[in-house]
Structures are given as structure tokens and as C-alpha cells.
Protein backbone atom coordinates (compact mmCIF):
# COMPACT_ATOMS: atom_id res chain seq x y z
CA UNK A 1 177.86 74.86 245.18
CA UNK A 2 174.08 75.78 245.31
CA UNK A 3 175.33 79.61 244.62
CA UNK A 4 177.21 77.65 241.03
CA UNK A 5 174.05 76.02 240.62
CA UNK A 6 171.78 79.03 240.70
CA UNK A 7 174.11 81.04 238.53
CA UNK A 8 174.07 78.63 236.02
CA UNK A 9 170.29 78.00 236.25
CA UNK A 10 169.95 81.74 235.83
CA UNK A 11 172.00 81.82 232.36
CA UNK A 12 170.21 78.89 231.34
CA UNK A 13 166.88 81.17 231.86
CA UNK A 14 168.22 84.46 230.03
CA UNK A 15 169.57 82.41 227.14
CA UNK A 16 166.00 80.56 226.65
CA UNK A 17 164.55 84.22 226.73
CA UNK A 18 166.93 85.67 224.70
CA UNK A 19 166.05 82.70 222.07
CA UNK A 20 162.31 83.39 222.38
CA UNK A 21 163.04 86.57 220.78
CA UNK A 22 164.83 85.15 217.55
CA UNK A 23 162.71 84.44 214.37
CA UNK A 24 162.05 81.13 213.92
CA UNK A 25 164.79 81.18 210.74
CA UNK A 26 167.31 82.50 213.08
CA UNK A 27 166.70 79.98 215.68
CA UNK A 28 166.79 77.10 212.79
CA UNK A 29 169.86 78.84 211.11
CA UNK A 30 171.98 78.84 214.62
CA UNK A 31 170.74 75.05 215.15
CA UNK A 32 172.29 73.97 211.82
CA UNK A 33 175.34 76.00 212.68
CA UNK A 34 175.68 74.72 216.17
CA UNK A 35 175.54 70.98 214.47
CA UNK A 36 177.91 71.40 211.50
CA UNK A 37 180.79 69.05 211.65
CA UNK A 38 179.46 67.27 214.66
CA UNK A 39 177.99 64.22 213.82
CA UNK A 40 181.16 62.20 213.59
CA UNK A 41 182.35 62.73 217.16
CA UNK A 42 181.62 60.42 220.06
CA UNK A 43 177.91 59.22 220.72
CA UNK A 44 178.67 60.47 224.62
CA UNK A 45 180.29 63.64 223.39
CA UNK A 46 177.08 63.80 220.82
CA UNK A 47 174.53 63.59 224.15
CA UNK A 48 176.53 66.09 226.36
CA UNK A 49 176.28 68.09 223.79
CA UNK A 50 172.48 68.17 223.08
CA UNK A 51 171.82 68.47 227.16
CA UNK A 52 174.41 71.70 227.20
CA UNK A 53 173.88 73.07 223.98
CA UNK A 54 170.81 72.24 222.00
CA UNK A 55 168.10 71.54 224.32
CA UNK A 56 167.30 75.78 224.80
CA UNK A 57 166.99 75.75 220.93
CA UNK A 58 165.19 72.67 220.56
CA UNK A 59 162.56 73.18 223.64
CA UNK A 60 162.12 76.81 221.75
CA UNK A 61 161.29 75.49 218.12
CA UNK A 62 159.16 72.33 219.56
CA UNK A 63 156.98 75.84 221.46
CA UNK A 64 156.80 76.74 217.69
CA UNK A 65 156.09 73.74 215.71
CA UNK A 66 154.05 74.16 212.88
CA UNK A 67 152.39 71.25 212.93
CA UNK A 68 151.94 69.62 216.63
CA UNK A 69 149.53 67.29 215.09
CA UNK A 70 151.30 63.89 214.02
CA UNK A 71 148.16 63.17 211.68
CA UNK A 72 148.83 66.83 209.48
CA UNK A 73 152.82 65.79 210.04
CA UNK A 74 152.16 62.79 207.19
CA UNK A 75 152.20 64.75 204.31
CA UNK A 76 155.24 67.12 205.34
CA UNK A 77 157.71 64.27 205.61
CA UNK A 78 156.86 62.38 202.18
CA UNK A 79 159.75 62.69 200.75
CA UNK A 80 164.22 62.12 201.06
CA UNK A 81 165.71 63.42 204.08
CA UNK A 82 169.08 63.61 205.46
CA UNK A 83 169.71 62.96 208.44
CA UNK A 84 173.17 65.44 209.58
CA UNK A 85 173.21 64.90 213.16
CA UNK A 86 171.70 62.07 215.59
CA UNK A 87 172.36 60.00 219.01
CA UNK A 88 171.05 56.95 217.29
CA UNK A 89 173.75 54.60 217.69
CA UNK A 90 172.50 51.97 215.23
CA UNK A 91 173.16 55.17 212.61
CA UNK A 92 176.78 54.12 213.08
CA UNK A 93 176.23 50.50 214.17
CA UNK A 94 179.24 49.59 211.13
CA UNK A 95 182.37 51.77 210.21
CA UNK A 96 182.81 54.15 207.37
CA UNK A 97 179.52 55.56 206.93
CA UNK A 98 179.31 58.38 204.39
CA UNK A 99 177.27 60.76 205.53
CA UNK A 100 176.03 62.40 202.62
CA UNK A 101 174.84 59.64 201.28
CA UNK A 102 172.67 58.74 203.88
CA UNK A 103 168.98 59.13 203.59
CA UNK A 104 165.59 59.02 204.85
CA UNK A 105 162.49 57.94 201.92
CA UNK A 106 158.85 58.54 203.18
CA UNK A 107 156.71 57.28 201.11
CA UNK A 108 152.88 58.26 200.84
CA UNK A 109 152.08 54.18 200.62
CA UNK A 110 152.85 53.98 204.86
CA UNK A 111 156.46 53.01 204.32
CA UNK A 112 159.97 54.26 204.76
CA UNK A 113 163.46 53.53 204.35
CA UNK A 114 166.76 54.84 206.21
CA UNK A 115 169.08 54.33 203.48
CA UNK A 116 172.99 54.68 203.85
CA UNK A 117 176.23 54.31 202.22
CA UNK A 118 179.34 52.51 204.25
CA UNK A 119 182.62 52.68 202.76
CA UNK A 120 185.26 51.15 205.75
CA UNK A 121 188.43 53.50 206.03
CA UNK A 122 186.79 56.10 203.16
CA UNK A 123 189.11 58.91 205.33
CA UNK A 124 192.49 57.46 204.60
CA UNK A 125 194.12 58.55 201.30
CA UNK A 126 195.95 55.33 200.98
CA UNK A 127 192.01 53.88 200.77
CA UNK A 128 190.88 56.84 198.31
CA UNK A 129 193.49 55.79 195.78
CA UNK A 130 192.23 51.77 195.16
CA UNK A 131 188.44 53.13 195.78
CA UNK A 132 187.44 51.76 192.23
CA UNK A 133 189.04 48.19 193.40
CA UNK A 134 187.12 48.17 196.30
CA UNK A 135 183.49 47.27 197.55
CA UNK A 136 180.84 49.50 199.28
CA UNK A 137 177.93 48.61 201.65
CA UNK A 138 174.29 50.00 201.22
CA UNK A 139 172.43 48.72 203.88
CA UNK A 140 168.10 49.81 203.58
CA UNK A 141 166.03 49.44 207.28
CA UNK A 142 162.23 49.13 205.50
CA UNK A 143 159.30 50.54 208.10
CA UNK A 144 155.99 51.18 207.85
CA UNK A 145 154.39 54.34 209.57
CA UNK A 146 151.35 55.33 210.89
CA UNK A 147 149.79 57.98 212.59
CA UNK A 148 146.60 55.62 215.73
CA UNK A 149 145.49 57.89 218.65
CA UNK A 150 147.63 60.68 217.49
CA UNK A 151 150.50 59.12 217.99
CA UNK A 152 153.18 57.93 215.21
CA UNK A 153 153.74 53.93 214.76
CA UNK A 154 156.41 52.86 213.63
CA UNK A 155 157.34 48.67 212.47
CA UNK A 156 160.90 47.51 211.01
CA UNK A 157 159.72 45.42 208.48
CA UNK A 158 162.69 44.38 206.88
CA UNK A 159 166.55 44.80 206.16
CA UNK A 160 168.39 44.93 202.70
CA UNK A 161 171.92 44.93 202.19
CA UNK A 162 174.07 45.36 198.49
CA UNK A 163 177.61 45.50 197.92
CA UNK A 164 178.36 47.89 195.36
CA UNK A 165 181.32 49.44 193.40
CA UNK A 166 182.96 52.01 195.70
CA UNK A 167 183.86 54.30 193.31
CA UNK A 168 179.73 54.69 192.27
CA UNK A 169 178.26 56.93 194.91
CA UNK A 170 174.45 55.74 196.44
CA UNK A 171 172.87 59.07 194.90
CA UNK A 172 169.47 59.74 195.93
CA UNK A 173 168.30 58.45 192.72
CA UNK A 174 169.78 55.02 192.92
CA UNK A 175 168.69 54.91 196.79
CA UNK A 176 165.05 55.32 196.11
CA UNK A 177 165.00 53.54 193.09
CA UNK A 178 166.31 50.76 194.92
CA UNK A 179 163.50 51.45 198.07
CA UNK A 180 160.68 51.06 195.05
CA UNK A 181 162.15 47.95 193.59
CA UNK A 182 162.40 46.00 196.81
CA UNK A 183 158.66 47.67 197.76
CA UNK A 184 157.28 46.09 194.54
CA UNK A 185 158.80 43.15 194.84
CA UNK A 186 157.57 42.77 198.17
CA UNK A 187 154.49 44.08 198.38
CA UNK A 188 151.05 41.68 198.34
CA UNK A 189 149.19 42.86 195.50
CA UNK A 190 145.90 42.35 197.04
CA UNK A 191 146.65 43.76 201.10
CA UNK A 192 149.16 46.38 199.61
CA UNK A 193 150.94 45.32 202.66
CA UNK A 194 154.56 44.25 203.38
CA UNK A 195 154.95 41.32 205.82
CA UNK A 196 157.64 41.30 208.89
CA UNK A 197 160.85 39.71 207.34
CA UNK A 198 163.87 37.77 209.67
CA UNK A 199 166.80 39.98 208.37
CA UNK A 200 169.14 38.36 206.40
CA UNK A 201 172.57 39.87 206.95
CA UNK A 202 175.11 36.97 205.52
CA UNK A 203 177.47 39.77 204.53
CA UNK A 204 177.82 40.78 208.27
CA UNK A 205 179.56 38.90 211.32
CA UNK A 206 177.73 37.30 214.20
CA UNK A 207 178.34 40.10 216.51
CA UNK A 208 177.30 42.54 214.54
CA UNK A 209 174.41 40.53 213.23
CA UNK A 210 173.09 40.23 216.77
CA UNK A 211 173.28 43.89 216.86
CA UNK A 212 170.86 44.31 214.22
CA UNK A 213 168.38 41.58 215.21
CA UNK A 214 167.94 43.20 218.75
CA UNK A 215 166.73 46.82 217.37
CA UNK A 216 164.93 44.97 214.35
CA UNK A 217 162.48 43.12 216.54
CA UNK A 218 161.82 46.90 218.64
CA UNK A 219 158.85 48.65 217.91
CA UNK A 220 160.48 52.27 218.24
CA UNK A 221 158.26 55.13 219.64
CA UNK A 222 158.71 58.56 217.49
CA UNK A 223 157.63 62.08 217.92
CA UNK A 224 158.25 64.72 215.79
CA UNK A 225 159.51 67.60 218.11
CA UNK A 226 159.45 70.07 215.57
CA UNK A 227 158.75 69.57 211.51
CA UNK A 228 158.54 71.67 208.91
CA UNK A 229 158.97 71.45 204.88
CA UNK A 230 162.97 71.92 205.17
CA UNK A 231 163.72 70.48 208.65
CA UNK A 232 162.90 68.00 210.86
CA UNK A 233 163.90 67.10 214.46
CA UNK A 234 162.88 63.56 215.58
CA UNK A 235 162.86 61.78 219.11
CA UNK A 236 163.20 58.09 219.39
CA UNK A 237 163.44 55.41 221.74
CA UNK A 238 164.31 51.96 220.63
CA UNK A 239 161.86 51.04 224.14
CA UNK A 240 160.33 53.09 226.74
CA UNK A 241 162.99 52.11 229.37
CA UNK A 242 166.12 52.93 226.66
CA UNK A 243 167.19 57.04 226.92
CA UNK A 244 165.88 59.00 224.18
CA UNK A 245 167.83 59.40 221.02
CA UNK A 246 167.56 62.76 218.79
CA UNK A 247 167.81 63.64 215.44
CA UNK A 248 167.95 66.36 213.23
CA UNK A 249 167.00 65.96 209.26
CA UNK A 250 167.28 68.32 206.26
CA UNK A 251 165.03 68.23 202.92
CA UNK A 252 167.07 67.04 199.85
């Protein structure tokens, strides 16, 4: 047993110096290639996973990030993002979401959005064929973000929800055009400030409502483990006592 344990303790150390050696696009290139096609499989499969397979990758591009500082991180994540891999459960807290139309808008104002698309049984061809009879769910989590003591903040600050024609995909036009209208709606004119909203979810059942209302009240702590303009890899925990939850981003 300790002879297993030492053997595997060695590979783990000869494949963290082997990555040390790659260019930083090689080590970003085999990350993306590790995670295609993965996001969809179990949130314990997901976590296994990251501990057996990305952690070497991840502790080696975190050595190399750009920018360690979470005040010069501000400007490099203004912008839509796509999340293509996580162990956030609440990313999958309903059925059916479509994962390319899922989004992350910074804005340079101090607030964000996690926009995404949820189409219920989208896989099944049977479904495909009535898609322009059918409804979608877009479902917006509003935040505001900060960088105090060198540290990121983050506040939920409200929830939207829309049911819209399946058959009309949430491009990342329509998503941030939607974040902007609900900002300016929002928004006091004089504080520039958006106040802390109860979510209304009326389209949702109980259960799942009670879902949401426990992460919305959570004041999430986030760290950017490594960011660049094209990529970002994010670590999150809904509380300090909850395990840590990861997730990697692309530029659109």
C-alpha cells in the first residue's frame, strides 16, 4: 500500500515537471482538450476528474498567471464569457441547459450577469421536431463585483427569468441586450447602484425555488486562479465551509 502510494506520488511529481516544461499555449491547449465533451457528465464524475486530471495543469498555469493581482484582473474580464466546464451545481440547478448559449457579461459599471438558455429534453429528436411549438427558459443571476483588500467581492443582486420561443436561440446579442435593459431599468440614476432584489421565480416550483433562494442570499468568495484575454479559470465557494467549485471560461 505505502509502496502504491509512493509510486503514484512519484508520477504525480514527473508529470507536474514534465508540464513545467510546456509553453503556456500548450499547457492551455491540452486543458481545453482534456475538458471537451465533459461538462455534461456527473457533478461527482466532474470533481474526480479535476482532483485526477486537471489539478497538475491548473496548479501549473495559476504558477503562471498573468495577472495575480485581482485589482489589474478588472479590465481583462469586461466582456462575454463562456463558461465550457464547471463543478458549480447551480450551473445545472434545472434540466436542458444549452450550453452554448450560456454566458458570462462583465460589465465595466461593477456588474455581471451569468446568462443561460434551458430548453427541457433539447437531446431527444421527438423534442427537436415541435421545437417551434415549444417554450424556452432564459434565466439572468445579476451581481455586482468588486475588487476591497485585493480580494474580489462578489453580491447576487437579483434574478430574471423569460420564457421565450424555442426555436429563437439566446445569441449573445439578445443576452446582453437583455443584461442592459434590466440594468437601466434598475439602476438609481443618482447612486448608479442596483439594490438587493427577493427573486421572483413564479415560473419555477417550490423545490426548486428554494434552491435558488439559498445560493441567492450567499455572498460567494471568487479568485481568479489563472486569467488571461482568452481564458479564464475561476474558484468559488458558495461559503467558506462549502468545497470549492471550479470553472473554466472562454472569450466569445
Amino acid at each position: 500500500m505505502v509502496k502504491s502510494v509512493l509510486n503514484k506520488d512519484t508520477l504525480k511529481s514527473a508529470h507536474a515537471q514534465l508540464l513545467s516544461e510546456h509553453s503556456t499555449t500548450e499547457l492551455k491547449n491540452e486543458l481545453l482538450a482534456l475538458i471537451d465533451g465533459r461538462d455534461s457528465e456527473p457533478l461527482k464524475t466532474k470533481v474526480q476528474f479535476y482532483q485526477n486530471e486537471l489539478t497538475p495543469y491548473i496548479a501549473e498555469l495559476n504558477r503562471r498567471n498573468p495577472f495575480p493581482s485581482a485589482v489589474d484582473q478588472v479590465e481583462q474580464v469586461l466582456g462575454v464569457w463562456t463558461p465550457i466546464w464547471s463543478t458549480i451545481p447551480f450551473h445545472d440547478i434545472l434540466p436542458g441547459r444549452i450550453r452554448e448559449q450560456s454566458y458570462q457579461i462583465f460589465k465595466a459599471n461593477g456588474y455581471y450577469a451569468n446568462v443561460a438558455r434551458y430548453e427541457p429534453g433539447h437531446q431527444f429528436s421527438i423534442v427537436q421536431k415541435f421545437s417551434a411549438f415549444l417554450a424556452a427558459y432564459d434565466l439572468m443571476v445579476m451581481q455586482k463585483f468588486s475588487v476591497r483588500n485585493g480580494q474580489w467581492c462578489i453580491q447576487n443582486v437579483a434574478i430574471e427569468q423569460s420564457l421565450r420561443r424555442r426555436d429563437v436561440a439566446l445569441t449573445i446579442g439578445a443576452a446582453e441586450e437583455w443584461f442592459t435593459s434590466i440594468l437601466s431599468s434598475r439602476l438609481n440614476p443618482d447612486s448608479q447602484t442596483l439594490q438587493l432584489q427577493a427573486p421572483q421565480l413564479d415560473k419555477l416550483d417550490r423545490s426548486t425555488v428554494k434552491k435558488f433562494e439559498k445560493t441567492y442570499l450567499a455572498t460567494p468568495l471568487f479568485e481568479h486562479l489563472y486569467v488571461d484575454p482568452e481564458l479564464r479559470i475561476v474558484k468559488t465557494q458558495r461559503e467558506q465551509s462549502q468545497r470549492p467549485s471550479y470553472t473554466i471560461a472562454v472569450r466569445r
